[in-house]
Protein backbone atom coordinates (compact mmCIF):
# COMPACT_ATOMS: atom_id res chain seq x y z
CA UNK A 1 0.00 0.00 0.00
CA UNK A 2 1.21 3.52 -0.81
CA UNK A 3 2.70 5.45 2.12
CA UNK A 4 2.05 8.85 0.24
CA UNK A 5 -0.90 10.90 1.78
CA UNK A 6 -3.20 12.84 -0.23
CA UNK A 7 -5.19 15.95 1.50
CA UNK A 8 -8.59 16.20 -1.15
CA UNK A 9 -9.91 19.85 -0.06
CA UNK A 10 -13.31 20.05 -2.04
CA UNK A 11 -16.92 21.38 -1.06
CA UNK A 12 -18.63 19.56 -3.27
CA UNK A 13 -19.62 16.02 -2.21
CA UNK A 14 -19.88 13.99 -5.52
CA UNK A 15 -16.87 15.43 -6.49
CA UNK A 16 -15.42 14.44 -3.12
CA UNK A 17 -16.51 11.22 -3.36
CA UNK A 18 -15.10 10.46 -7.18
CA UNK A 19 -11.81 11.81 -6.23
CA UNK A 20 -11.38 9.97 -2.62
CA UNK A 21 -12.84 6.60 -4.44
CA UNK A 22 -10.35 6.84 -7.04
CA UNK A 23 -7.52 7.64 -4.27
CA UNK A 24 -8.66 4.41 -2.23
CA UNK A 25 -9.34 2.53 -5.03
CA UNK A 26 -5.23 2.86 -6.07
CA UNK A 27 -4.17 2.30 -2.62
CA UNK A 28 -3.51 5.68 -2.01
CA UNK A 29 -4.03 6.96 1.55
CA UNK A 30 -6.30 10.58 1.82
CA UNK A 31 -7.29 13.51 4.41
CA UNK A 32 -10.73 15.03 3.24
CA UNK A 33 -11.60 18.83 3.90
CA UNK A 34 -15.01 20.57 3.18
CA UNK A 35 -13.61 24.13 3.27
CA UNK A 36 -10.37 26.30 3.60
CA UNK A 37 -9.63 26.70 7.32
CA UNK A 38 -10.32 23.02 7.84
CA UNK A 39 -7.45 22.59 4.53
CA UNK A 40 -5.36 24.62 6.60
CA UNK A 41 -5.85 22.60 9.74
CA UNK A 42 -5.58 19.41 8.25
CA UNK A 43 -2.37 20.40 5.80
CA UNK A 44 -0.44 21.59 8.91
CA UNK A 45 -1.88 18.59 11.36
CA UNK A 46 -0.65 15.89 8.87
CA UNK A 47 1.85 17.52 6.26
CA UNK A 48 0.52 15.48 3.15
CA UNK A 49 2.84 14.54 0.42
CA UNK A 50 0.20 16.49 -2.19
CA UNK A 51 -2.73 18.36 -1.97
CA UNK A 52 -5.47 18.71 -4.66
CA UNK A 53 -7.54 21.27 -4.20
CA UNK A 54 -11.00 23.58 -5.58
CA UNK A 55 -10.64 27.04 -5.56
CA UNK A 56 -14.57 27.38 -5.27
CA UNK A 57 -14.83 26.90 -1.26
CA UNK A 58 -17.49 28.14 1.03
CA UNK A 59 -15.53 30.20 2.95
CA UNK A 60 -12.12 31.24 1.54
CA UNK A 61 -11.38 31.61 -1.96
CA UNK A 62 -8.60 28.37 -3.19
CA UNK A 63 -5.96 30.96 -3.57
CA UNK A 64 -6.00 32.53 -0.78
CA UNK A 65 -5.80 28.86 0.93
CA UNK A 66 -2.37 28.30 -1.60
CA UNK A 67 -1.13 31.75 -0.04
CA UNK A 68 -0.97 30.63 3.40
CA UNK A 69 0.19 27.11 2.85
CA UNK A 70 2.87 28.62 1.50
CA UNK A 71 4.48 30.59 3.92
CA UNK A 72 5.14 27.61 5.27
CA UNK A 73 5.43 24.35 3.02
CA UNK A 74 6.51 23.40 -0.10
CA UNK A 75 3.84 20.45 -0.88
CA UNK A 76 2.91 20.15 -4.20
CA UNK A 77 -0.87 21.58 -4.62
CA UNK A 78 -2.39 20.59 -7.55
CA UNK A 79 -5.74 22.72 -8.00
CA UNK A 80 -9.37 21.27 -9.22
CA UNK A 81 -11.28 23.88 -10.59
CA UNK A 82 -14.16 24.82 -12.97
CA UNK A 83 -12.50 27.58 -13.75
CA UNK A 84 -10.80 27.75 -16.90
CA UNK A 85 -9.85 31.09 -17.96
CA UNK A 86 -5.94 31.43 -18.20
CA UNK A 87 -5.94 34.13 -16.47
CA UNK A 88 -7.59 31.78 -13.33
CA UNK A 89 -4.78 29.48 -14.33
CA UNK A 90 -2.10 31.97 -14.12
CA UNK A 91 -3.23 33.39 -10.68
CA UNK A 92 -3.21 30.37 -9.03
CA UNK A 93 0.02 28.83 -10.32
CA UNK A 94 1.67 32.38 -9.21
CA UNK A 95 0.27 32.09 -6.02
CA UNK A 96 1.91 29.33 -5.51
CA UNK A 97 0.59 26.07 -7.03
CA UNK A 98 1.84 23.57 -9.06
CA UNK A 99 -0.30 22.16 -11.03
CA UNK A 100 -3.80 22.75 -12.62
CA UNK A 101 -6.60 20.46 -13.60
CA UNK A 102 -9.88 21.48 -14.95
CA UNK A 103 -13.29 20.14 -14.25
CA UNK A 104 -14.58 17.75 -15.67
CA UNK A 105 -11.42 15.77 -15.87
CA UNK A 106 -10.91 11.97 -16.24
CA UNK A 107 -9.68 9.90 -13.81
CA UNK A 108 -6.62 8.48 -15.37
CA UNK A 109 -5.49 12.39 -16.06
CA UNK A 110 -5.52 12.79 -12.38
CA UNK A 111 -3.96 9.69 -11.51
CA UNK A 112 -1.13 11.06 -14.17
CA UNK A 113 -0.60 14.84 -12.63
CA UNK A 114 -0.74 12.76 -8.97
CA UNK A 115 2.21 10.68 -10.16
CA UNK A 116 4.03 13.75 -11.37
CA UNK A 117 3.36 15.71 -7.93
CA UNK A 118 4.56 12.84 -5.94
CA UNK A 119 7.84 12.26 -7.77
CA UNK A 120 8.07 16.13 -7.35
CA UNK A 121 7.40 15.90 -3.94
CA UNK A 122 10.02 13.15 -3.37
CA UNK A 123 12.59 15.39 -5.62
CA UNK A 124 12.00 17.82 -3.22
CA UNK A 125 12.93 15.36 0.01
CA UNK A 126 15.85 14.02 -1.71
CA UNK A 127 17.59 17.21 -2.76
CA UNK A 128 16.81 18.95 1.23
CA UNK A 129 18.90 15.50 2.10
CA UNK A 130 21.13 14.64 -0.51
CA UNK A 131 22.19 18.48 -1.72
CA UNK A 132 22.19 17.37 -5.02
CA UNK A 133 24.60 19.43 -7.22
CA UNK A 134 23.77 17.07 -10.49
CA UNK A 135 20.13 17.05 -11.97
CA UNK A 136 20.00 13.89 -14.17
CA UNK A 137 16.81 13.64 -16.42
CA UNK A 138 16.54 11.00 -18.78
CA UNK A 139 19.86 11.65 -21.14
CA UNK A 140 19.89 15.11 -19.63
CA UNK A 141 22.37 15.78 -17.27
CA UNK A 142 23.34 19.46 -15.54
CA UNK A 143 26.69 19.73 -13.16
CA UNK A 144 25.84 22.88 -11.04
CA UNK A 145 29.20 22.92 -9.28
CA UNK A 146 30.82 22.97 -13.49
CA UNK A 147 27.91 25.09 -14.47
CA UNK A 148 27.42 22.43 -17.97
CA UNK A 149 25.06 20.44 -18.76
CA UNK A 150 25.13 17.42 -21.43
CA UNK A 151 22.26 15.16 -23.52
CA UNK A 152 23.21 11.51 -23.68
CA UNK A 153 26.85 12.30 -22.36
CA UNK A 154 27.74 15.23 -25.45
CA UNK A 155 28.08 18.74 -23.82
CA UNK A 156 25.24 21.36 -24.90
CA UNK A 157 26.76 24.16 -26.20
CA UNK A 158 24.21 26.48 -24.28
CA UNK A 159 24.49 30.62 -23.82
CA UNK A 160 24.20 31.72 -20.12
CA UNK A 161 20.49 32.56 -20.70
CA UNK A 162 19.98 29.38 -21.84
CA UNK A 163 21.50 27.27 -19.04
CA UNK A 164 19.54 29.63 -16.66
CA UNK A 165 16.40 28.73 -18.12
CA UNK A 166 17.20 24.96 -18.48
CA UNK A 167 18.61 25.24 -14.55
CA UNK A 168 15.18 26.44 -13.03
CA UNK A 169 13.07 24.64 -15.00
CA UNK A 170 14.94 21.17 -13.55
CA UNK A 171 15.14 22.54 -10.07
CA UNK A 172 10.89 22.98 -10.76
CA UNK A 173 10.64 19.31 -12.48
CA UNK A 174 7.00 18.51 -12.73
CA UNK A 175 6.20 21.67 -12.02
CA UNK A 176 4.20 24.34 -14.55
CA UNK A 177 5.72 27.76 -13.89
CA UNK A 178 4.31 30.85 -15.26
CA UNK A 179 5.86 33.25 -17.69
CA UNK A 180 5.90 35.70 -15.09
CA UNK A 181 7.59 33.57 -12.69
CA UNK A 182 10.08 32.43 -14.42
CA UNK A 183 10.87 35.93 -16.18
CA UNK A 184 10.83 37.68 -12.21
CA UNK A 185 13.19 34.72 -11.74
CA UNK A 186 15.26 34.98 -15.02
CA UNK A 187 15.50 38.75 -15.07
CA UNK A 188 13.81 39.86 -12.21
CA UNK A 189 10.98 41.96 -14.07
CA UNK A 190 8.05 40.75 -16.05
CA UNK A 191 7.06 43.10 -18.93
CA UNK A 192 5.77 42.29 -22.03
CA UNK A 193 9.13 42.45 -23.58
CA UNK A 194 10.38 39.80 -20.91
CA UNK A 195 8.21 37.41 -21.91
CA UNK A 196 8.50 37.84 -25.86
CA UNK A 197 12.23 37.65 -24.76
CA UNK A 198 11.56 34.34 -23.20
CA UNK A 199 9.99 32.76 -25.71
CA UNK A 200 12.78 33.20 -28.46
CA UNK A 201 14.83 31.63 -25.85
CA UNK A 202 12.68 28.79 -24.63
CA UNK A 203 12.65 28.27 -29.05
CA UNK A 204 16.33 28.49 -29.27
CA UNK A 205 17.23 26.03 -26.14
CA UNK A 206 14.42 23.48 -26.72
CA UNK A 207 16.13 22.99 -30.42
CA UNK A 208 19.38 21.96 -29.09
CA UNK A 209 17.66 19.51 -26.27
CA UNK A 210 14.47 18.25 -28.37
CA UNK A 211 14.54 15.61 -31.01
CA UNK A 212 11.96 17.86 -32.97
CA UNK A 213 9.00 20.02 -32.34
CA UNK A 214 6.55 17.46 -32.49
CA UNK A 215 7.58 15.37 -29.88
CA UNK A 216 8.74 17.46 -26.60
CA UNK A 217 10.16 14.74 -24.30
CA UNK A 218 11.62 17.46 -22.09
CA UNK A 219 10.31 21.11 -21.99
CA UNK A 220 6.40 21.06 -22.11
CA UNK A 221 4.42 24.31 -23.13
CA UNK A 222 1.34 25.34 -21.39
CA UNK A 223 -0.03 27.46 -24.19
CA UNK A 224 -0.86 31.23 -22.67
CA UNK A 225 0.49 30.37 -19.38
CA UNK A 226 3.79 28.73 -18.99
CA UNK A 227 6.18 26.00 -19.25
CA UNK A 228 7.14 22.77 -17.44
CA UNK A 229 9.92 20.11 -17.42
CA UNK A 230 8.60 16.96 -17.81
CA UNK A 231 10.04 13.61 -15.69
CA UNK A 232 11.00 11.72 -18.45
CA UNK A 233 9.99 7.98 -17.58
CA UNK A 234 6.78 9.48 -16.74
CA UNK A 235 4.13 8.86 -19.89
CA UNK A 236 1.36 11.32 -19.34
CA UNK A 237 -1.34 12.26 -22.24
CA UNK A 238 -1.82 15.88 -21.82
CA UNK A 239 -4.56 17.25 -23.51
CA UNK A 240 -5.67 21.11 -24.54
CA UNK A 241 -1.45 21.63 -25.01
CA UNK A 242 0.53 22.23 -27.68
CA UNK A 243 4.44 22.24 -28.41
């Protein structure tokens, strides 16, 4: 039986119940909340591996719930939601999420972004523990302490931008990070020029780590919000996203 302990924070009850079935039914162990303070109670009680959460609570909004979990935790939260506006998308994931799924959603498509969280989540343990100083994805490998990085033991010939990029996208694997985070991280600013900027270099470095533009097996984009580096044993179909 899994060890990993999922917090479900959702209001609505048949929703509830399809989630926390699924969660049982793959041997996964689960916290239920009905509302955001009893989230917050329960996420610092137990400190789950992942959290999935609505953003539609009774009594405080699903961001503001993602605010104050993290001022103090890192666990994955990957958020539920009927809404599906980017900009909804966008807000959460810069407040501090990591993922976003939008209702209605299959089951095996949570089960997927689950998988992803928890490997995340154990990244996350093993680097506190280990102080990893090489990233090794797949045939991509980064040396932090050499600043290089290589694809199926050949050096990338990458420009400083471009390893900077490649560098926070690993240390955020699994993770979908805005255009404004990662050009506040890259640059520290976020205009519109920033992000234009980004994308000519997200183009540039994805052509000397991608096979070809139809098949991304590391850099995933998140069209109109973002980008994420995907785990590369992991098999997920992701759907409504385009290279």
């Amino acid at each position: 039986m899994n060890k990993m302990v999922i917090l479900v924070v959702e209001d609505d009850a048949p929703v509830r119940n399809l989630i926390t079935t699924t969660l049982k039914t793959h041997d996964y162990k689960y916290l239920a909340a009905v509302n955001g303070e009893s989230a917050l109670m329960e996420a610092s009680t137990y400190n789950p591996d992942v959290i999935l959460l609505d953003l539609g609570l009774p009594d405080l909004d699903g961001i503001e719930v993602i605010k104050k979990i993290r001022t103090w935790s890192e666990t994955p939260i990957i958020v539920i939601s009927a809404r599906s506006e980017d900009s909804d998308k966008i807000e959460a994931l810069d407040s501090g999420a990591d993922d976003y799924l939008t209702k209605p959603f299959s089951v095996e498509e949570l089960l997927a972004r689950l998988r992803v969280a928890l490997r995340h989540s154990e990244a996350m343990k093993s680097e506190l523990s280990a102080n990893q100083s090489v990233f090794e994805n797949g045939g991509l490998k980064i040396d932090y302490v050499s600043g290089c990085a290589f694809l199926n033991g050949e050096e990338l010939h990458l420009t400083p931008m471009e390893y900077k990029l490649l560098c926070l996208l690993a240390k955020n694997i699994g993770r979908v990070l805005t255009h404004t985070y990662i050009t506040k991280n890259v640059w520290g600013s976020s205009w519109d020029g920033d992000v234009a900027s980004l994308r000519v270099f997200m183009a540039t470095l994805r052509k000397k780590i991608e096979s070809g533009p139809d098949a991304p097996k590391y850099i995933q984009t998140h069209v109109g919000v973002g980008y994420r580096m995907l785990k590369v044993e992991e098999n997920i179909k992701e759907i409504r996203e385009d290279f």
